[in-house]
N, C-alpha and C. Protein backbone atom coordinates (compact mmCIF):
# COMPACT_ATOMS: atom_id res chain seq x y z
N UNK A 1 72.49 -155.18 -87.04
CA UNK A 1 71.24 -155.36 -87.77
C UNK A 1 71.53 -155.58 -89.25
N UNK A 2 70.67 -156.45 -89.70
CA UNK A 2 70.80 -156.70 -91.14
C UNK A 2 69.57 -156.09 -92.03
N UNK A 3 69.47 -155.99 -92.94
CA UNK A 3 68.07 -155.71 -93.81
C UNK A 3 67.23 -156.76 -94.08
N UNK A 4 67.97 -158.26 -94.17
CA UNK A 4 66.57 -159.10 -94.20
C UNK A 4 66.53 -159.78 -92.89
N UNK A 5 64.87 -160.18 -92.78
CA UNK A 5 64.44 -160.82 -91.23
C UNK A 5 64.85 -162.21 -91.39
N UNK A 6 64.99 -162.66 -90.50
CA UNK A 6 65.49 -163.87 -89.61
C UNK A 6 64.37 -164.47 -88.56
N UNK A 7 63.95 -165.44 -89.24
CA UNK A 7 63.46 -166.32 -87.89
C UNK A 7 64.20 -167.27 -87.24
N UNK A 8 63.81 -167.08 -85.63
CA UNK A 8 64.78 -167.83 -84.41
C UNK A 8 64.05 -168.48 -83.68
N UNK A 9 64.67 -169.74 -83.38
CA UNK A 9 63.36 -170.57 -82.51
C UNK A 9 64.24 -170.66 -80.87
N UNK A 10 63.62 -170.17 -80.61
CA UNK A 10 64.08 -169.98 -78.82
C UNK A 10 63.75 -170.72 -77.79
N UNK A 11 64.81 -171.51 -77.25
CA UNK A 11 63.90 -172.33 -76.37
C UNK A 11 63.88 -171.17 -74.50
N UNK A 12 63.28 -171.58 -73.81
CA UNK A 12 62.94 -170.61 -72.76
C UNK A 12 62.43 -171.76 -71.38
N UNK A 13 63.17 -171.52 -70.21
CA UNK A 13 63.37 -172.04 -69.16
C UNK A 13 63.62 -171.37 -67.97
N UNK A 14 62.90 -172.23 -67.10
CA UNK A 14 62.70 -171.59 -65.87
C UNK A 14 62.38 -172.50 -65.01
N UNK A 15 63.42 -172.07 -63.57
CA UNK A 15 62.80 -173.01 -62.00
C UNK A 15 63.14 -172.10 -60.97
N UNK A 16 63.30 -171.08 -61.17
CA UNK A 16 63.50 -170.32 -59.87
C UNK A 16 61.66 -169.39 -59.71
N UNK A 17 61.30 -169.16 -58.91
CA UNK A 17 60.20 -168.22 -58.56
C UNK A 17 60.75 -166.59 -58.71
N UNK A 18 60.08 -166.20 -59.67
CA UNK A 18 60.63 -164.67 -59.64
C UNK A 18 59.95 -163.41 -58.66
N UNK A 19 60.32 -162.59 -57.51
CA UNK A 19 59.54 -162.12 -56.69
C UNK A 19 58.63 -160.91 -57.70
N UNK A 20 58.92 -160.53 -58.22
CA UNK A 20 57.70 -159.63 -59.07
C UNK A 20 56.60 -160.76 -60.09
N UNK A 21 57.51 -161.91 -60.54
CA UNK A 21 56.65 -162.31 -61.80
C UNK A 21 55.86 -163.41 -60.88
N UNK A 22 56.19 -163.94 -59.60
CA UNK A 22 55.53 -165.62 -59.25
C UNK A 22 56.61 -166.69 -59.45
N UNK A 23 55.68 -167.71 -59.84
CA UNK A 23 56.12 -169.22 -60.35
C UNK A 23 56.98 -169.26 -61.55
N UNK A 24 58.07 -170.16 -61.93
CA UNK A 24 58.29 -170.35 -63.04
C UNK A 24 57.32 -169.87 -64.52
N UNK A 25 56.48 -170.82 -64.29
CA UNK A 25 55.33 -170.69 -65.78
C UNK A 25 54.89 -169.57 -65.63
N UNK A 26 54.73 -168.29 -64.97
CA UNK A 26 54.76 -166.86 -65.19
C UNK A 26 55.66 -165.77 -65.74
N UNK A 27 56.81 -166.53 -64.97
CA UNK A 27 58.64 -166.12 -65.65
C UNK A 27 58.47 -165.95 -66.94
N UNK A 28 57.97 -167.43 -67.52
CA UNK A 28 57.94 -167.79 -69.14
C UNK A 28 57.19 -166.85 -69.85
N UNK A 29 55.71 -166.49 -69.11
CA UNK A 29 55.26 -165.54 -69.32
C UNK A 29 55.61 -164.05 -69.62
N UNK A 30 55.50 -164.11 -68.49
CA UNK A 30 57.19 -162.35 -68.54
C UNK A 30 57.59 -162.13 -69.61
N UNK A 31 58.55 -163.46 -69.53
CA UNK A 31 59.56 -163.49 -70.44
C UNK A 31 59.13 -163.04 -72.29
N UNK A 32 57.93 -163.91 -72.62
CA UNK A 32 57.57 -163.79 -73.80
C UNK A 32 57.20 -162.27 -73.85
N UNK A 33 56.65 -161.52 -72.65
CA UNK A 33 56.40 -160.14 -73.56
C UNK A 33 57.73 -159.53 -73.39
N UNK A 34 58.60 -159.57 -73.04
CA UNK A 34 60.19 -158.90 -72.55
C UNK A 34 60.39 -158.93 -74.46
N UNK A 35 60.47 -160.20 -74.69
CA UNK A 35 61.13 -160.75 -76.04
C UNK A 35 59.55 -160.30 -77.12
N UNK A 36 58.16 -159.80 -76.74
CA UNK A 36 57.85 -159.24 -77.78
C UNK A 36 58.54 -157.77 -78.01
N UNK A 37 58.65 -157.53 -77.26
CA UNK A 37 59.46 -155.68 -77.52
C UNK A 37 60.53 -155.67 -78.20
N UNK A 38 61.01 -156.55 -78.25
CA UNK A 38 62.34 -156.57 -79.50
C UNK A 38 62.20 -156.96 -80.73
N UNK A 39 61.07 -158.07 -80.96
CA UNK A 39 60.99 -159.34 -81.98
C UNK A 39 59.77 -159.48 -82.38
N UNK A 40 59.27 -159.65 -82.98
CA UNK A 40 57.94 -160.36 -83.47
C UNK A 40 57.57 -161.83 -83.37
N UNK A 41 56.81 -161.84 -81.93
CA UNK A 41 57.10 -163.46 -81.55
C UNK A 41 56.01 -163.98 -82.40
N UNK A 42 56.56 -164.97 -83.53
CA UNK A 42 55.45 -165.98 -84.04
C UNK A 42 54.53 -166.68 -84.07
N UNK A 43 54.93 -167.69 -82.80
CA UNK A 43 54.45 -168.51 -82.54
C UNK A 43 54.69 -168.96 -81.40
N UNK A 44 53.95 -169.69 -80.23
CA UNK A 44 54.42 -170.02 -78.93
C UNK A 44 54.06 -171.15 -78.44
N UNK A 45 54.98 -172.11 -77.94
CA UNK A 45 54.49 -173.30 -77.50
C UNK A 45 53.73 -173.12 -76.10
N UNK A 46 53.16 -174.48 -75.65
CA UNK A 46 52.38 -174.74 -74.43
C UNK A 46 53.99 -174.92 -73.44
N UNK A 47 53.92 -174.79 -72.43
CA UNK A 47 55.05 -174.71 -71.09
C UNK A 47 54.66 -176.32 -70.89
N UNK A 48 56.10 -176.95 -70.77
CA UNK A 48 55.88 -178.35 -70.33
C UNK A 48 56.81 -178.07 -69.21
N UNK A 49 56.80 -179.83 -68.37
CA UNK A 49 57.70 -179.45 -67.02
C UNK A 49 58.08 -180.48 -67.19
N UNK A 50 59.70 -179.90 -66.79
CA UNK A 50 61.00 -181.35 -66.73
C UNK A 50 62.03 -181.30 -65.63
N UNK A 51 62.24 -182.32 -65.43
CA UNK A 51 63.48 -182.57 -64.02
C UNK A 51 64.38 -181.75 -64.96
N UNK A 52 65.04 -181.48 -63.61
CA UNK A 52 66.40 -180.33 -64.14
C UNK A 52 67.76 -181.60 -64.38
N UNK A 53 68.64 -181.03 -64.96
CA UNK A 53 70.14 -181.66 -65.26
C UNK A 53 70.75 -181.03 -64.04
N UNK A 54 72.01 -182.05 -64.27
CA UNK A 54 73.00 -181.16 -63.40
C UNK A 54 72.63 -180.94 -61.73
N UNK A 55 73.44 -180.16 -60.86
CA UNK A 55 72.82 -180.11 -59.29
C UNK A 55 71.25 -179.58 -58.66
N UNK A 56 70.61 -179.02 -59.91
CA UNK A 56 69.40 -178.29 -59.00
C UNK A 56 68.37 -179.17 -59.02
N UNK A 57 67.64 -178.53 -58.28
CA UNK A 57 66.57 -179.72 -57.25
C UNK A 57 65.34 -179.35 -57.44
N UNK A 58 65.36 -178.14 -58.53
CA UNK A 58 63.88 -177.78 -58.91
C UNK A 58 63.41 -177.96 -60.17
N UNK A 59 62.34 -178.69 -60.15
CA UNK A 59 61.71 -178.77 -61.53
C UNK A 59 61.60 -177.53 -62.77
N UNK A 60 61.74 -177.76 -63.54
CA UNK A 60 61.57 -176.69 -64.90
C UNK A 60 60.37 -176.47 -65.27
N UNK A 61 60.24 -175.10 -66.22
CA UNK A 61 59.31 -174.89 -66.90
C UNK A 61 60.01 -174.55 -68.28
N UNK A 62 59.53 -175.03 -68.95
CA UNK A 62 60.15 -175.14 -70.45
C UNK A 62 59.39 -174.49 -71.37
N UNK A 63 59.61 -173.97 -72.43
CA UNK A 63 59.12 -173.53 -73.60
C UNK A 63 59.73 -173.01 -75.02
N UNK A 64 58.92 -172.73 -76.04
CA UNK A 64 59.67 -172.49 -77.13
C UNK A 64 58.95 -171.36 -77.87
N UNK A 65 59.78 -170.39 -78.62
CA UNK A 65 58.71 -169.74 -79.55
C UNK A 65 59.38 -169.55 -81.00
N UNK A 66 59.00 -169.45 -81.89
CA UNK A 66 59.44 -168.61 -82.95
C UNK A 66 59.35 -167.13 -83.00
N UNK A 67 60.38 -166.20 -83.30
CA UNK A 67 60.65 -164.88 -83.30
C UNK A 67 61.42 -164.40 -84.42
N UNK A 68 60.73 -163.04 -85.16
CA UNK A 68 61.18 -162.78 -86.53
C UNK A 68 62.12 -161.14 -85.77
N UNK A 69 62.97 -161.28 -86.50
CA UNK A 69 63.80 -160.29 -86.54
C UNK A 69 65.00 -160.03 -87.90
N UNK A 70 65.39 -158.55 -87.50
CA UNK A 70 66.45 -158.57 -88.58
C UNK A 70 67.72 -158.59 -87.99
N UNK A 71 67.61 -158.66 -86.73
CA UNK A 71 69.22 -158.69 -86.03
C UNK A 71 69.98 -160.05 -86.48
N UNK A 72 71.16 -159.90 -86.57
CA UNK A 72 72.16 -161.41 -86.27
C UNK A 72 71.95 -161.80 -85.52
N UNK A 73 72.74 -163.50 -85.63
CA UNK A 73 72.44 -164.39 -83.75
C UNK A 73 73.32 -162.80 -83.21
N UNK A 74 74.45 -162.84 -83.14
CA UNK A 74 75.63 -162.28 -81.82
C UNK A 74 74.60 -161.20 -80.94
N UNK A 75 73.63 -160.02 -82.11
CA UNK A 75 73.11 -158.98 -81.59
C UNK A 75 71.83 -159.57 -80.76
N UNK A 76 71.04 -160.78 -81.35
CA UNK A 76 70.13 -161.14 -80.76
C UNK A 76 70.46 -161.86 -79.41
N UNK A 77 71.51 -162.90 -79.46
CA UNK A 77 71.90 -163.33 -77.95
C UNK A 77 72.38 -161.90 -77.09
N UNK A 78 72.83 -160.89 -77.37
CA UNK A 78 72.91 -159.86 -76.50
C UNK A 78 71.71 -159.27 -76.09
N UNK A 79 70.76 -159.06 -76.81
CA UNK A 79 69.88 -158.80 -76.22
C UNK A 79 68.65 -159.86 -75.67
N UNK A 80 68.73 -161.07 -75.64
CA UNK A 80 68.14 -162.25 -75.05
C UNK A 80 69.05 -161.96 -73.59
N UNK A 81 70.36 -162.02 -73.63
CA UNK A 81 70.71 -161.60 -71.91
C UNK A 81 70.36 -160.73 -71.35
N UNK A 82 70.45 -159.92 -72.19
CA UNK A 82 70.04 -158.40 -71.13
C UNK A 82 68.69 -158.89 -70.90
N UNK A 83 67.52 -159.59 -71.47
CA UNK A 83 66.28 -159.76 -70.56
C UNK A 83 66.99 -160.60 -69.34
N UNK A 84 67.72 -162.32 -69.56
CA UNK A 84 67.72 -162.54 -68.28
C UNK A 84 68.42 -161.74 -67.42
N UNK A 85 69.19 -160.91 -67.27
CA UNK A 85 70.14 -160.17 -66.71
C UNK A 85 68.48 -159.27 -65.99
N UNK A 86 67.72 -159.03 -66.81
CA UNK A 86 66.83 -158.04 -66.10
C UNK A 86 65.51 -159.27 -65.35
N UNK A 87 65.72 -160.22 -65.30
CA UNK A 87 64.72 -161.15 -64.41
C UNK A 87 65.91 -161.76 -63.43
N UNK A 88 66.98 -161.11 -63.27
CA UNK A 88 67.85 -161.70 -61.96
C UNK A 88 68.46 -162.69 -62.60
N UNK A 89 68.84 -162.90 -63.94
CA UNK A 89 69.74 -164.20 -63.94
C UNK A 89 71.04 -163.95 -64.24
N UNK A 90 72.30 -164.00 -63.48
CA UNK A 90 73.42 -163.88 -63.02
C UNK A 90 74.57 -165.24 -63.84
N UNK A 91 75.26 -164.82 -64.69
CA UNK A 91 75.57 -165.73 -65.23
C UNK A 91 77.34 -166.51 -64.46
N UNK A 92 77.00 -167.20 -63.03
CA UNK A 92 78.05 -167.13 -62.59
C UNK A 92 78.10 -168.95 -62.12
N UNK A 93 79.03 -169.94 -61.29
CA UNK A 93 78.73 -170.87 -60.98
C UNK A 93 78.32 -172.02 -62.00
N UNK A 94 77.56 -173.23 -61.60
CA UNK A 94 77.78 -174.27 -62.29
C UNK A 94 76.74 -174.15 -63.47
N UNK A 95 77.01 -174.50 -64.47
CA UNK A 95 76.23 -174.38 -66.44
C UNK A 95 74.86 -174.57 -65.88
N UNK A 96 74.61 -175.75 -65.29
CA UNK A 96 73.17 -176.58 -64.80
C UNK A 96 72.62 -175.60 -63.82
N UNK A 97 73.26 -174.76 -62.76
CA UNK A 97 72.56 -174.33 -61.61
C UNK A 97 71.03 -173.85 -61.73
N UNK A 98 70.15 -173.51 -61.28
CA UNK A 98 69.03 -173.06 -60.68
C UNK A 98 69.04 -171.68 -61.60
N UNK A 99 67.97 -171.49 -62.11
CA UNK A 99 68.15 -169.91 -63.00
C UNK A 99 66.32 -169.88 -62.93
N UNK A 100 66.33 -168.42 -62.56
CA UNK A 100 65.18 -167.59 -62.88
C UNK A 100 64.70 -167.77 -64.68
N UNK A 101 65.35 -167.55 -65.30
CA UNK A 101 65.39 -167.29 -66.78
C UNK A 101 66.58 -167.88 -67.50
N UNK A 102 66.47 -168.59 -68.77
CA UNK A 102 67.50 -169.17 -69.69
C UNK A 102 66.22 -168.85 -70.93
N UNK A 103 67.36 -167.94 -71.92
CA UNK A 103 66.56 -168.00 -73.57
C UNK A 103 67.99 -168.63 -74.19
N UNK A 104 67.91 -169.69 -75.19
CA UNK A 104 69.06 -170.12 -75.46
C UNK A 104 68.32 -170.01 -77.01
N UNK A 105 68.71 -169.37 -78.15
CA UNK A 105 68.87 -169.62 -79.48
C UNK A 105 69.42 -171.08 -79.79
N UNK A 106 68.34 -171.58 -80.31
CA UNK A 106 68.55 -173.09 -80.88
C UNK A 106 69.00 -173.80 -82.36
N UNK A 107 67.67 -172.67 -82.82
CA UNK A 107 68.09 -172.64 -84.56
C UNK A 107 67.98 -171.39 -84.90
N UNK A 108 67.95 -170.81 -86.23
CA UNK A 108 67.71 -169.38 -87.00
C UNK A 108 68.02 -169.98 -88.54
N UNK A 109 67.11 -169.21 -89.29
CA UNK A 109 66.83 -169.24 -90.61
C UNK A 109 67.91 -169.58 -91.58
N UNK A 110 69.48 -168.79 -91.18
CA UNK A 110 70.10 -169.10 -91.93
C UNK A 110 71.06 -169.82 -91.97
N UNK A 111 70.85 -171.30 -90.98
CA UNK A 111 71.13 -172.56 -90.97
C UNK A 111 72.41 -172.28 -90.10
N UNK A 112 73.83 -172.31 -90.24
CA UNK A 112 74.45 -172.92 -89.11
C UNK A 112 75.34 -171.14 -88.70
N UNK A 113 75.84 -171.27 -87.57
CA UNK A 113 76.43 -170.23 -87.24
C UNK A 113 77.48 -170.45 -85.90
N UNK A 114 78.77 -169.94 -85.98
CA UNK A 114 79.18 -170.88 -85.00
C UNK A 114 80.24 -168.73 -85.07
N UNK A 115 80.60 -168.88 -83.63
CA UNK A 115 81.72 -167.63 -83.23
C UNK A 115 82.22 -168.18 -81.76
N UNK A 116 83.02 -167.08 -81.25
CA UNK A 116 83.52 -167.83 -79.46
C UNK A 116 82.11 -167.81 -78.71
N UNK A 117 81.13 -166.83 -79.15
CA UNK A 117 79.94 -166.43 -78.32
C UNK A 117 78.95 -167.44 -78.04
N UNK A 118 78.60 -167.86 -79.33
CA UNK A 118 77.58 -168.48 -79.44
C UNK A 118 77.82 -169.84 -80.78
N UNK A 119 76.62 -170.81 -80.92
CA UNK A 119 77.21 -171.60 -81.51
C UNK A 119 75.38 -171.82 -82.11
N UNK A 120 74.88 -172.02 -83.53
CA UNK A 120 73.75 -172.62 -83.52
C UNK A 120 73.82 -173.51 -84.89
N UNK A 121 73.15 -174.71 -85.03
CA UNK A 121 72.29 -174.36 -84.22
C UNK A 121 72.74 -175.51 -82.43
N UNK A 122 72.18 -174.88 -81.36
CA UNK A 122 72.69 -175.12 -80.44
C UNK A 122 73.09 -176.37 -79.73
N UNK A 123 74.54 -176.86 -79.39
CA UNK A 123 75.21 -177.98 -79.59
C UNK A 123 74.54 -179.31 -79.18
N UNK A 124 73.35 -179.45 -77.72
CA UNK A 124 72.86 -180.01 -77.13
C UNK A 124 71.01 -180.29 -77.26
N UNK A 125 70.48 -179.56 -78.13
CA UNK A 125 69.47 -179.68 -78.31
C UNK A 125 68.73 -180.91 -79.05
N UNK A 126 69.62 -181.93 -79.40
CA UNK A 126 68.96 -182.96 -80.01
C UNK A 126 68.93 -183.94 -79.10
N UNK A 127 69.87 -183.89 -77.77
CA UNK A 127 69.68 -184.81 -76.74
C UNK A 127 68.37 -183.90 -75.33
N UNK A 128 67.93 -182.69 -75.79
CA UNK A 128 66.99 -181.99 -74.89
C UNK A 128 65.49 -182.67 -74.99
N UNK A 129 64.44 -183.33 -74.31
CA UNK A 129 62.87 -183.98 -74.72
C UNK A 129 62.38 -182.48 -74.18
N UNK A 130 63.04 -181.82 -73.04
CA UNK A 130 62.43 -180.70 -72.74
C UNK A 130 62.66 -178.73 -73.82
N UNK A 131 63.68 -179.25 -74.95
CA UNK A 131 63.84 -177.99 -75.90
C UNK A 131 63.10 -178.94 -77.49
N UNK A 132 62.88 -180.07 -77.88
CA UNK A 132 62.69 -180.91 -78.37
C UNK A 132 61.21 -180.78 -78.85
N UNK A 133 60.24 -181.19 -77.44
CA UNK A 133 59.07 -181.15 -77.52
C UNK A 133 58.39 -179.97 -77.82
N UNK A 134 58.77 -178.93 -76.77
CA UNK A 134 58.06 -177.54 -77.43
C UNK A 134 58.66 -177.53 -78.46
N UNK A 135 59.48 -177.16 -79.45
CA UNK A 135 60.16 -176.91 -80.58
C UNK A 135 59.50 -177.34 -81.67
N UNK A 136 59.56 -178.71 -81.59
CA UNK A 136 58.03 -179.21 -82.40
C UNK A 136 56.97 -179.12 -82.51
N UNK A 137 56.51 -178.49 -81.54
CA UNK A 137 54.88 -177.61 -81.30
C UNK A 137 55.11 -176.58 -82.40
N UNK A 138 55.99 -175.77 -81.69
CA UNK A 138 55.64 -174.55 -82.87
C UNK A 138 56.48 -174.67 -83.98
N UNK A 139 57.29 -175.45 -84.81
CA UNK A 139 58.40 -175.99 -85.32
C UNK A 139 58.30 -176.62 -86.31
N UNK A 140 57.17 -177.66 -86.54
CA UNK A 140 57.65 -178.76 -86.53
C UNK A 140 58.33 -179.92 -87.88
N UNK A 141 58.13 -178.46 -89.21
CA UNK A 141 58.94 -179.07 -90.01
C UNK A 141 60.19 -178.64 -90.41
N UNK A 142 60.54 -177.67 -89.76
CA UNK A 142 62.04 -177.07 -89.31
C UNK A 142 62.94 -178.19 -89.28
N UNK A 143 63.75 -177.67 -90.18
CA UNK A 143 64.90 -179.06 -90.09
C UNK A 143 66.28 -178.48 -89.51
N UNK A 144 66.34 -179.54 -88.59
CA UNK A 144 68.36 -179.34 -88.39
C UNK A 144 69.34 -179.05 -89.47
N UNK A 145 70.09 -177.83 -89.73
CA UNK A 145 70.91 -177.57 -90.88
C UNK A 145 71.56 -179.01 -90.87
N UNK A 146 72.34 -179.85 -89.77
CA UNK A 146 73.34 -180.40 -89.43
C UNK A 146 72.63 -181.94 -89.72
N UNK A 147 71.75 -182.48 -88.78
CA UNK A 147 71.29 -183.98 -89.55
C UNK A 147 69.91 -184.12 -90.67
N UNK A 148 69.56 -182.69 -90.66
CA UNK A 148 68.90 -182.82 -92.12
C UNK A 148 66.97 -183.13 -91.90
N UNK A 149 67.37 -183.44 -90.43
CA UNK A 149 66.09 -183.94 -89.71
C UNK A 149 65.27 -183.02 -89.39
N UNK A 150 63.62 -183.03 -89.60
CA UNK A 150 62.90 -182.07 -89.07
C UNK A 150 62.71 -182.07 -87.44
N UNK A 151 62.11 -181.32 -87.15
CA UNK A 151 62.12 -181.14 -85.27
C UNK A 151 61.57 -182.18 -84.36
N UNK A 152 60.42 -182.52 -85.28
CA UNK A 152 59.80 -183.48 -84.94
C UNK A 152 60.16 -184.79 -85.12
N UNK A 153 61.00 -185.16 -86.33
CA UNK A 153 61.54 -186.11 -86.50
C UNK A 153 62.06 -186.77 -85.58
N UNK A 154 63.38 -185.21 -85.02
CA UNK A 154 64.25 -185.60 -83.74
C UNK A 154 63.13 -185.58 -82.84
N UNK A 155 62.22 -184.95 -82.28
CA UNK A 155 61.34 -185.10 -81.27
C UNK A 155 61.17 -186.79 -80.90
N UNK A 156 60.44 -187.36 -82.22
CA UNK A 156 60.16 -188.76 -82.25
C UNK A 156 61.18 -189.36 -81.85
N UNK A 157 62.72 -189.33 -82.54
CA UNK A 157 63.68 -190.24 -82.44
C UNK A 157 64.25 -190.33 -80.87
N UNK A 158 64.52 -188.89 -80.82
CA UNK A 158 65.00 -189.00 -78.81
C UNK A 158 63.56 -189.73 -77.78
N UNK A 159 62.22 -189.54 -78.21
CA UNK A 159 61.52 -190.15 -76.85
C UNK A 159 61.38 -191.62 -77.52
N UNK A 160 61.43 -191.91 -78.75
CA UNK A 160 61.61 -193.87 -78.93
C UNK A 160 63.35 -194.24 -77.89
N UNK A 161 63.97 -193.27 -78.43
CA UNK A 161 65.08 -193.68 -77.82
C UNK A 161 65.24 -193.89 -75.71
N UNK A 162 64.40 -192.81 -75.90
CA UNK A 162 64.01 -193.07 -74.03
C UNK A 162 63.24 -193.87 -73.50
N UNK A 163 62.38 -194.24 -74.41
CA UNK A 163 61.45 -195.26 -74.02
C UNK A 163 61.73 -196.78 -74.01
């Protein structure tokens, strides 16, 4: 823990059905009050849905929030697992597989942060339309430490680029 707060923009995913929570977009649900008990969630995007990467065969539920805290990334990704760890997500098998729960730290306030653990802001998120779009909902003049670009900027630039 540090003495000054930190805001973290979290992206949050889901395609497995959880037997206590339901559907995915309930997971997400869950999930956000799991992560109010630690954090002061800011702000929260709308749940969009995206084909999955990689081998799984189930559609996603996606989302994003902003969350104020005074922890570091290292302490905050430890305790972002221990929620999925407590919605059944097992960190074993292929990166892409099928998961109940994924909170992946994307950005945080004090621009870049890199250790063996963790890396932000997070390496793949400018090629994500599904960490991208919510991000810019609640986001959206948040700039990438790294291309300088606001969220939305990249939002715009990756779906011209898909289109």
């Amino acid at each position: 823990m540090s003495d000054a707060a930190h805001d973290y923009l979290i992206a949050l995913g889901s395609n497995v059905r959880h037997v206590r929570h339901g559907a995915p977009e309930r997971v997400l649900s869950a999930a956000v009050d799991a992560v109010a008990e630690l954090a002061e969630v800011m702000t929260l995007s709308r749940v969009v849905r995206s084909r999955p990467l990689g081998p799984s065969l189930r559609e996603y539920a996606n989302a994003a929030l902003v969350l104020r805290t005074d922890c570091e990334p290292e302490d905050l990704l430890e305790a972002l697992q221990s929620i999925e760890r407590s919605f059944g997500r097992k960190r074993r098998g292929s990166a892409w597989s099928a998961r109940t729960l994924d909170l992946d730290i994307v950005l945080w306030s004090g621009g870049s942060w890199c250790t063996p653990h963790i890396t932000i802001p997070h390496p793949e998120f400018r090629r994500r339309t599904f960490v991208l779009g919510p991000a810019a909902q609640v986001a959206p003049n948040w700039r990438d430490p790294i291309s300088n670009l606001t969220l939305l900027q990249l939002d715009h630039r990756l779906r011209d680029q898909a289109a």
